[in-house]
PDB file of N, CA and C in Angstrom:
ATOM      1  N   UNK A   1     115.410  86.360 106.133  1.00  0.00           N
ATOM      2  CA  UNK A   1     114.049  86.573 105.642  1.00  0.00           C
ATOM      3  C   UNK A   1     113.715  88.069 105.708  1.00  0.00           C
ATOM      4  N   UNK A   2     112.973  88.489 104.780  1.00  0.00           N
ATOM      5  CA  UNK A   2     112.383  90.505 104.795  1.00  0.00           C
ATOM      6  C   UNK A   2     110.853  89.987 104.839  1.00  0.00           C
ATOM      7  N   UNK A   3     111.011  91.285 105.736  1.00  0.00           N
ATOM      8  CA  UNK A   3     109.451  91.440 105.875  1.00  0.00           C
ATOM      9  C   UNK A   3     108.381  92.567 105.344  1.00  0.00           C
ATOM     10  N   UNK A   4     107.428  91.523 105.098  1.00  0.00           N
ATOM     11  CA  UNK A   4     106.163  92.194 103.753  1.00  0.00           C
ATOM     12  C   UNK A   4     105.244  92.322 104.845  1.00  0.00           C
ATOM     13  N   UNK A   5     104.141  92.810 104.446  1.00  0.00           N
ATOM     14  CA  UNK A   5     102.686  93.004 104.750  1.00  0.00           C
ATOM     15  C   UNK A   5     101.649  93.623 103.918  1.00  0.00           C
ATOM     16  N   UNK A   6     100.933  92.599 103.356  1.00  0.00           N
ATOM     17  CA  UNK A   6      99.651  93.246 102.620  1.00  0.00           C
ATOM     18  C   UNK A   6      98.526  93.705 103.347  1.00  0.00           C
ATOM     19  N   UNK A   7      97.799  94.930 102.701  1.00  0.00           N
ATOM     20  CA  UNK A   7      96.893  95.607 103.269  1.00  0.00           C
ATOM     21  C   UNK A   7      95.562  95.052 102.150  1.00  0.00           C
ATOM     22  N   UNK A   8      94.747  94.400 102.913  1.00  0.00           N
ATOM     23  CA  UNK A   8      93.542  93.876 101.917  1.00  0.00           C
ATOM     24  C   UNK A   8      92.137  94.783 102.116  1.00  0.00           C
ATOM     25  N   UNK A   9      92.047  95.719 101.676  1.00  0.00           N
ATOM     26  CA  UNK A   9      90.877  96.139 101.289  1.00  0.00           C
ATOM     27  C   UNK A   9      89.628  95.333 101.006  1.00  0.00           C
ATOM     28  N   UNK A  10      89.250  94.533 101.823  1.00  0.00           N
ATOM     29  CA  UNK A  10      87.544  94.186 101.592  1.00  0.00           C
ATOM     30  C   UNK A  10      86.496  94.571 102.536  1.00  0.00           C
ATOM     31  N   UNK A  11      85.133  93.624 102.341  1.00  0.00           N
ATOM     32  CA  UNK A  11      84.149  93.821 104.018  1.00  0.00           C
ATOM     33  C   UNK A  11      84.920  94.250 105.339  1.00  0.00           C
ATOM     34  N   UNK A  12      85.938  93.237 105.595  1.00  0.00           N
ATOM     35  CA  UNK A  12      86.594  93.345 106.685  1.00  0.00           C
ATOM     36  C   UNK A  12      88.163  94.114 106.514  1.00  0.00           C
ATOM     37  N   UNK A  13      88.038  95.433 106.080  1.00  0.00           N
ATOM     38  CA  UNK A  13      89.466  95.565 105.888  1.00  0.00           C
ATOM     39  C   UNK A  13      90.882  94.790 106.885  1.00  0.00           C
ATOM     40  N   UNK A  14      91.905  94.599 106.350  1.00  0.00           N
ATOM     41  CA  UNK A  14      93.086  93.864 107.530  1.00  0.00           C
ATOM     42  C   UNK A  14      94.264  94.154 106.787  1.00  0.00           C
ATOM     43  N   UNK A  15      95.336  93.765 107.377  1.00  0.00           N
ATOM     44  CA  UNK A  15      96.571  93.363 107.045  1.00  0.00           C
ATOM     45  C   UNK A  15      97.184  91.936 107.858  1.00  0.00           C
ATOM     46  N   UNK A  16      97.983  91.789 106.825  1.00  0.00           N
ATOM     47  CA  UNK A  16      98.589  90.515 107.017  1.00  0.00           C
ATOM     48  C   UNK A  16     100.576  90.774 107.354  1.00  0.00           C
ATOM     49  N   UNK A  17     100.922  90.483 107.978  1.00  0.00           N
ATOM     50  CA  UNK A  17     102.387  90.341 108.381  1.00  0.00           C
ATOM     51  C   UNK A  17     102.900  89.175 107.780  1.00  0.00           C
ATOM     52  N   UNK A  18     103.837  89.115 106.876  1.00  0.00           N
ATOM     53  CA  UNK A  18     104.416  88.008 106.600  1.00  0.00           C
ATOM     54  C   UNK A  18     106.356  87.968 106.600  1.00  0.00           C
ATOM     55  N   UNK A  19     107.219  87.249 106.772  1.00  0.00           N
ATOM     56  CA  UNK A  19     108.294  86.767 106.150  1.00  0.00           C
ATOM     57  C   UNK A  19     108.580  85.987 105.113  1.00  0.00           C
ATOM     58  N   UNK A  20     109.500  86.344 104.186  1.00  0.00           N
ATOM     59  CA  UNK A  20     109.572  85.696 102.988  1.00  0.00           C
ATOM     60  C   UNK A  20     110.703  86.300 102.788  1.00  0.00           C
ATOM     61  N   UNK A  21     111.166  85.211 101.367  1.00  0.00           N
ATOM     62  CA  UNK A  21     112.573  85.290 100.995  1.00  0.00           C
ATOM     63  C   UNK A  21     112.385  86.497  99.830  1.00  0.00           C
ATOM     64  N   UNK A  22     111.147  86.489  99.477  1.00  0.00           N
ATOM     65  CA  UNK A  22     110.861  87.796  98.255  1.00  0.00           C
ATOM     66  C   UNK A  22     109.356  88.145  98.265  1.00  0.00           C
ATOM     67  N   UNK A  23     108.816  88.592  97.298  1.00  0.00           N
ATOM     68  CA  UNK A  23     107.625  89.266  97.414  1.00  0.00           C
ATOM     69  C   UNK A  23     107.055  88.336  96.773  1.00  0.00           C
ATOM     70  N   UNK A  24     106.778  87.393  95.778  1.00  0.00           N
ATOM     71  CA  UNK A  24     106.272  87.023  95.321  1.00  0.00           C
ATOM     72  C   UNK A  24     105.446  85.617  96.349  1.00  0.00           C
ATOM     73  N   UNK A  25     106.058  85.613  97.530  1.00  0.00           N
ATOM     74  CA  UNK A  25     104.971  84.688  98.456  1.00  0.00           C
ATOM     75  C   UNK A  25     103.431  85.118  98.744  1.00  0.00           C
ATOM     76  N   UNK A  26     103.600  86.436  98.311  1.00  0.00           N
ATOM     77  CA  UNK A  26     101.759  86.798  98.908  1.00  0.00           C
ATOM     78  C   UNK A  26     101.373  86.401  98.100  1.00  0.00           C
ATOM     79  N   UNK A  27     101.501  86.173  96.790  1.00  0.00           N
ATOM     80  CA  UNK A  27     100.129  85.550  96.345  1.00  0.00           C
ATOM     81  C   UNK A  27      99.807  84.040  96.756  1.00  0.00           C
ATOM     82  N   UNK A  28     100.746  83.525  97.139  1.00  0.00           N
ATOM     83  CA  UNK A  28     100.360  82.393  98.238  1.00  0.00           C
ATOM     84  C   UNK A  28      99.545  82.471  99.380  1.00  0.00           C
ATOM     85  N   UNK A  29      99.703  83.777 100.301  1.00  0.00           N
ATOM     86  CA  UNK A  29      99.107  84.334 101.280  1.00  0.00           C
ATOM     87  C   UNK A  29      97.749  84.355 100.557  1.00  0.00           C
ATOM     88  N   UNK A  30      97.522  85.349  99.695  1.00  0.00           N
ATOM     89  CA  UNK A  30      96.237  86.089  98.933  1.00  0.00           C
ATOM     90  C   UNK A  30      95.210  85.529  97.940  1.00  0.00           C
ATOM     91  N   UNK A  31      95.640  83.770  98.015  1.00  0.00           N
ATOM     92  CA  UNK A  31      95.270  83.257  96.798  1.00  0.00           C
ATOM     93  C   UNK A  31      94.178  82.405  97.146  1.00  0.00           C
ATOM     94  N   UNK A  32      93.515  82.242  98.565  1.00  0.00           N
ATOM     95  CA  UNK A  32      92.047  82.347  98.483  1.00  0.00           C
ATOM     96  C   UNK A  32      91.111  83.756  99.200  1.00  0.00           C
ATOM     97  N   UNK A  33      91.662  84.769  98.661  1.00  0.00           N
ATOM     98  CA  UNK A  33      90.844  86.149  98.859  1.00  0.00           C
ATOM     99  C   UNK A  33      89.409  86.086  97.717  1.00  0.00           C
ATOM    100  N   UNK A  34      88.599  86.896  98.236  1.00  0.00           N
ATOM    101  CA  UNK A  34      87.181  86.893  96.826  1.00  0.00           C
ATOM    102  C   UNK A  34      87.858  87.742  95.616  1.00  0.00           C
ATOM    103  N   UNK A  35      86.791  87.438  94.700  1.00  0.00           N
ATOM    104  CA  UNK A  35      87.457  88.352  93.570  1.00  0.00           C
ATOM    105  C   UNK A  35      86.510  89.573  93.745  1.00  0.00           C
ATOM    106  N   UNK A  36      87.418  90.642  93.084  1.00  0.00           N
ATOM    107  CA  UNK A  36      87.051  91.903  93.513  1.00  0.00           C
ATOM    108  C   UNK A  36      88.255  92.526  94.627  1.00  0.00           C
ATOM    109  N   UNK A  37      88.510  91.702  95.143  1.00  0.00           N
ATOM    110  CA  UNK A  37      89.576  92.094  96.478  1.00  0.00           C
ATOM    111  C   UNK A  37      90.948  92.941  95.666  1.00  0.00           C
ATOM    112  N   UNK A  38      90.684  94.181  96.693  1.00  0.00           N
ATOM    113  CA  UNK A  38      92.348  95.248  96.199  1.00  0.00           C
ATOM    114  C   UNK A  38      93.049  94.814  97.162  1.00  0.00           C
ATOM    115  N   UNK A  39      94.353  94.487  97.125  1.00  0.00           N
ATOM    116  CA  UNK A  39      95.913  94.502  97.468  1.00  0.00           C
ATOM    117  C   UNK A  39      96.691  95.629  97.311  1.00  0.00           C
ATOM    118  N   UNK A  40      97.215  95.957  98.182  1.00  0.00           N
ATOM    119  CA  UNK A  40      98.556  96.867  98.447  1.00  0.00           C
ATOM    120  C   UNK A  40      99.320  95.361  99.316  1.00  0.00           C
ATOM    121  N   UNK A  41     100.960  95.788  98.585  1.00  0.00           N
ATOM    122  CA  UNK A  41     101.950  94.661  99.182  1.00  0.00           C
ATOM    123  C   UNK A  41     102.522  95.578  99.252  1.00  0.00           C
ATOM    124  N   UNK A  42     103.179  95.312 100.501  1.00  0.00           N
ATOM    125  CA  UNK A  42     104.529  96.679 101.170  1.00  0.00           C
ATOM    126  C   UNK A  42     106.202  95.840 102.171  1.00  0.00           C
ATOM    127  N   UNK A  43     106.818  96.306 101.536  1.00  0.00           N
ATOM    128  CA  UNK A  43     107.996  96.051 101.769  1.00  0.00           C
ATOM    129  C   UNK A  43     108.805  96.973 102.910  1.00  0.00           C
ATOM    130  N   UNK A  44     108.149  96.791 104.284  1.00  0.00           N
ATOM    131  CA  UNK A  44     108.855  97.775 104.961  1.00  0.00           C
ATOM    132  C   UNK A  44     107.704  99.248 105.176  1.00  0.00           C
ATOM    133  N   UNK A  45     108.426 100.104 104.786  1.00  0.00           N
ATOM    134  CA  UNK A  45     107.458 101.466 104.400  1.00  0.00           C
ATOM    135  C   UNK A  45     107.417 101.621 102.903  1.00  0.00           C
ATOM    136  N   UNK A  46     107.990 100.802 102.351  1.00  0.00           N
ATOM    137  CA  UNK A  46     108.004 100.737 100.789  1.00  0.00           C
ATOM    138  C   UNK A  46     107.030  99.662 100.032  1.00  0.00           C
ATOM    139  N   UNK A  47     105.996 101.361  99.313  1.00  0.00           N
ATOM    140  CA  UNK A  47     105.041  99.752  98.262  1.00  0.00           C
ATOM    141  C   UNK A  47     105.419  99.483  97.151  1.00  0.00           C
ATOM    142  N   UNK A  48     104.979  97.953  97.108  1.00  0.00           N
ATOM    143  CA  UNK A  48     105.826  97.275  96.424  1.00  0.00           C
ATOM    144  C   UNK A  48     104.620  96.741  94.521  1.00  0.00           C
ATOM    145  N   UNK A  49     103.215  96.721  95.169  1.00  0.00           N
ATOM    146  CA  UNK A  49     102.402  96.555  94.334  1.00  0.00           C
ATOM    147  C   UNK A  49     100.902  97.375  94.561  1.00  0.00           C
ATOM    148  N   UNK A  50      99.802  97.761  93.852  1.00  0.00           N
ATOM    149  CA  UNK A  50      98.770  97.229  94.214  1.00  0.00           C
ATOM    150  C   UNK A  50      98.260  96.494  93.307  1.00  0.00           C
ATOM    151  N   UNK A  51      97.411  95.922  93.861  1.00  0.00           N
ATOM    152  CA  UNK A  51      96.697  94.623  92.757  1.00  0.00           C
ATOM    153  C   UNK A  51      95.387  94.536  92.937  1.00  0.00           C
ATOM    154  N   UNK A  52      94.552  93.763  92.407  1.00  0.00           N
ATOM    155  CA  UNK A  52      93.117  93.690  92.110  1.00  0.00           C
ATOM    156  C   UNK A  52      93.082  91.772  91.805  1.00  0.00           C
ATOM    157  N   UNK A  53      92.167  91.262  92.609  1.00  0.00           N
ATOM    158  CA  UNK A  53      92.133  89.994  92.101  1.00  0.00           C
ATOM    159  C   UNK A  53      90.771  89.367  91.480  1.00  0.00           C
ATOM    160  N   UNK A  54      90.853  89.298  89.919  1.00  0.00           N
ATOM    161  CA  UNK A  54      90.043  89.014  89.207  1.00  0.00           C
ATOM    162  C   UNK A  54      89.297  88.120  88.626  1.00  0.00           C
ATOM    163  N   UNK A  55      90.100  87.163  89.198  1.00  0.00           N
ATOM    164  CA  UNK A  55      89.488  85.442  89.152  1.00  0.00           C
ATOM    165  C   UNK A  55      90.224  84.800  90.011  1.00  0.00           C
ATOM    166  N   UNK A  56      89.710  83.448  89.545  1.00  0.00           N
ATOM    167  CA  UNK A  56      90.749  82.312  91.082  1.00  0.00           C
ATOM    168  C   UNK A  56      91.973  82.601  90.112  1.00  0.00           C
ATOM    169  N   UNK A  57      92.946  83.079  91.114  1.00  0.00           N
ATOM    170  CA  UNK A  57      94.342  82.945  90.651  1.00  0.00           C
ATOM    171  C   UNK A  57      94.753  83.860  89.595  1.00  0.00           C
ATOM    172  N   UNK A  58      93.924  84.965  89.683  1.00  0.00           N
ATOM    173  CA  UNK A  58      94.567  86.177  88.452  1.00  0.00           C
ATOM    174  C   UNK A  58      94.264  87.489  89.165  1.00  0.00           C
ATOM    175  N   UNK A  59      95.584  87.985  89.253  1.00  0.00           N
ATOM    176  CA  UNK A  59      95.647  89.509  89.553  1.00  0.00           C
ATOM    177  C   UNK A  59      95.746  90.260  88.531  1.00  0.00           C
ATOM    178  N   UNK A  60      94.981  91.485  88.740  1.00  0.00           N
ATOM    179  CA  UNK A  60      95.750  92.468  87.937  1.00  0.00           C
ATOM    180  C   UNK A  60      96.659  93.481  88.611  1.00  0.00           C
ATOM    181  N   UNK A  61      97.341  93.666  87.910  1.00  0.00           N
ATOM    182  CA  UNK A  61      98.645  95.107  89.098  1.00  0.00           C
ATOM    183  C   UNK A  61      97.946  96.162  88.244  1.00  0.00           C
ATOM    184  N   UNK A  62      98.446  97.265  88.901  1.00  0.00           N
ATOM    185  CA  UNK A  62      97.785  98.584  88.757  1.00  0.00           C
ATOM    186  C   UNK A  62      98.925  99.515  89.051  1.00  0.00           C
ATOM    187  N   UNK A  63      99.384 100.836  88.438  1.00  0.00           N
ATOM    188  CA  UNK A  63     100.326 101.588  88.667  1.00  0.00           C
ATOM    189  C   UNK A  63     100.296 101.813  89.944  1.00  0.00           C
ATOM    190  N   UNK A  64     101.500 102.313  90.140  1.00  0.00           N
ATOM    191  CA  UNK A  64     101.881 102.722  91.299  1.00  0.00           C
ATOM    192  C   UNK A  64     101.260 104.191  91.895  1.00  0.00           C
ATOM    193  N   UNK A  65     101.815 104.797  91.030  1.00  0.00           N
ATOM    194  CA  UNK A  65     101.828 106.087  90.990  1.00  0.00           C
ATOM    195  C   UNK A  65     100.287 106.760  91.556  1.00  0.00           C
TER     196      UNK A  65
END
């Protein structure tokens, strides 16, 4: 298993520690956050996304850069 951790930017800023076989489990993690909520997903010291969640069940990604 590799290990992720998203950084959720809301009221209560946090992060979350997770294991997973790939990245695509946080949105399992993230998928009752409010909308409006920014995501950073990080792989290690490596980011991997940020995102924006815009309805139940729709992110948007956002460059990296």
């Amino acid at each position: 298993m590799r290990a992720f951790h998203l950084l959720i930017d809301d009221a209560e800023p946090r992060r979350i520690d997770f294991h997973a076989e790939g990245p695509d489990h946080a949105f399992q993690i993230a998928r009752n956050e409010n909308e409006g909520v920014n995501v950073t997903l990080w792989e290690g010291e490596r980011l991997l996304a940020r995102m924006t969640k815009t309805e139940a069940n729709v992110w948007k990604l956002h460059p990296l850069g």
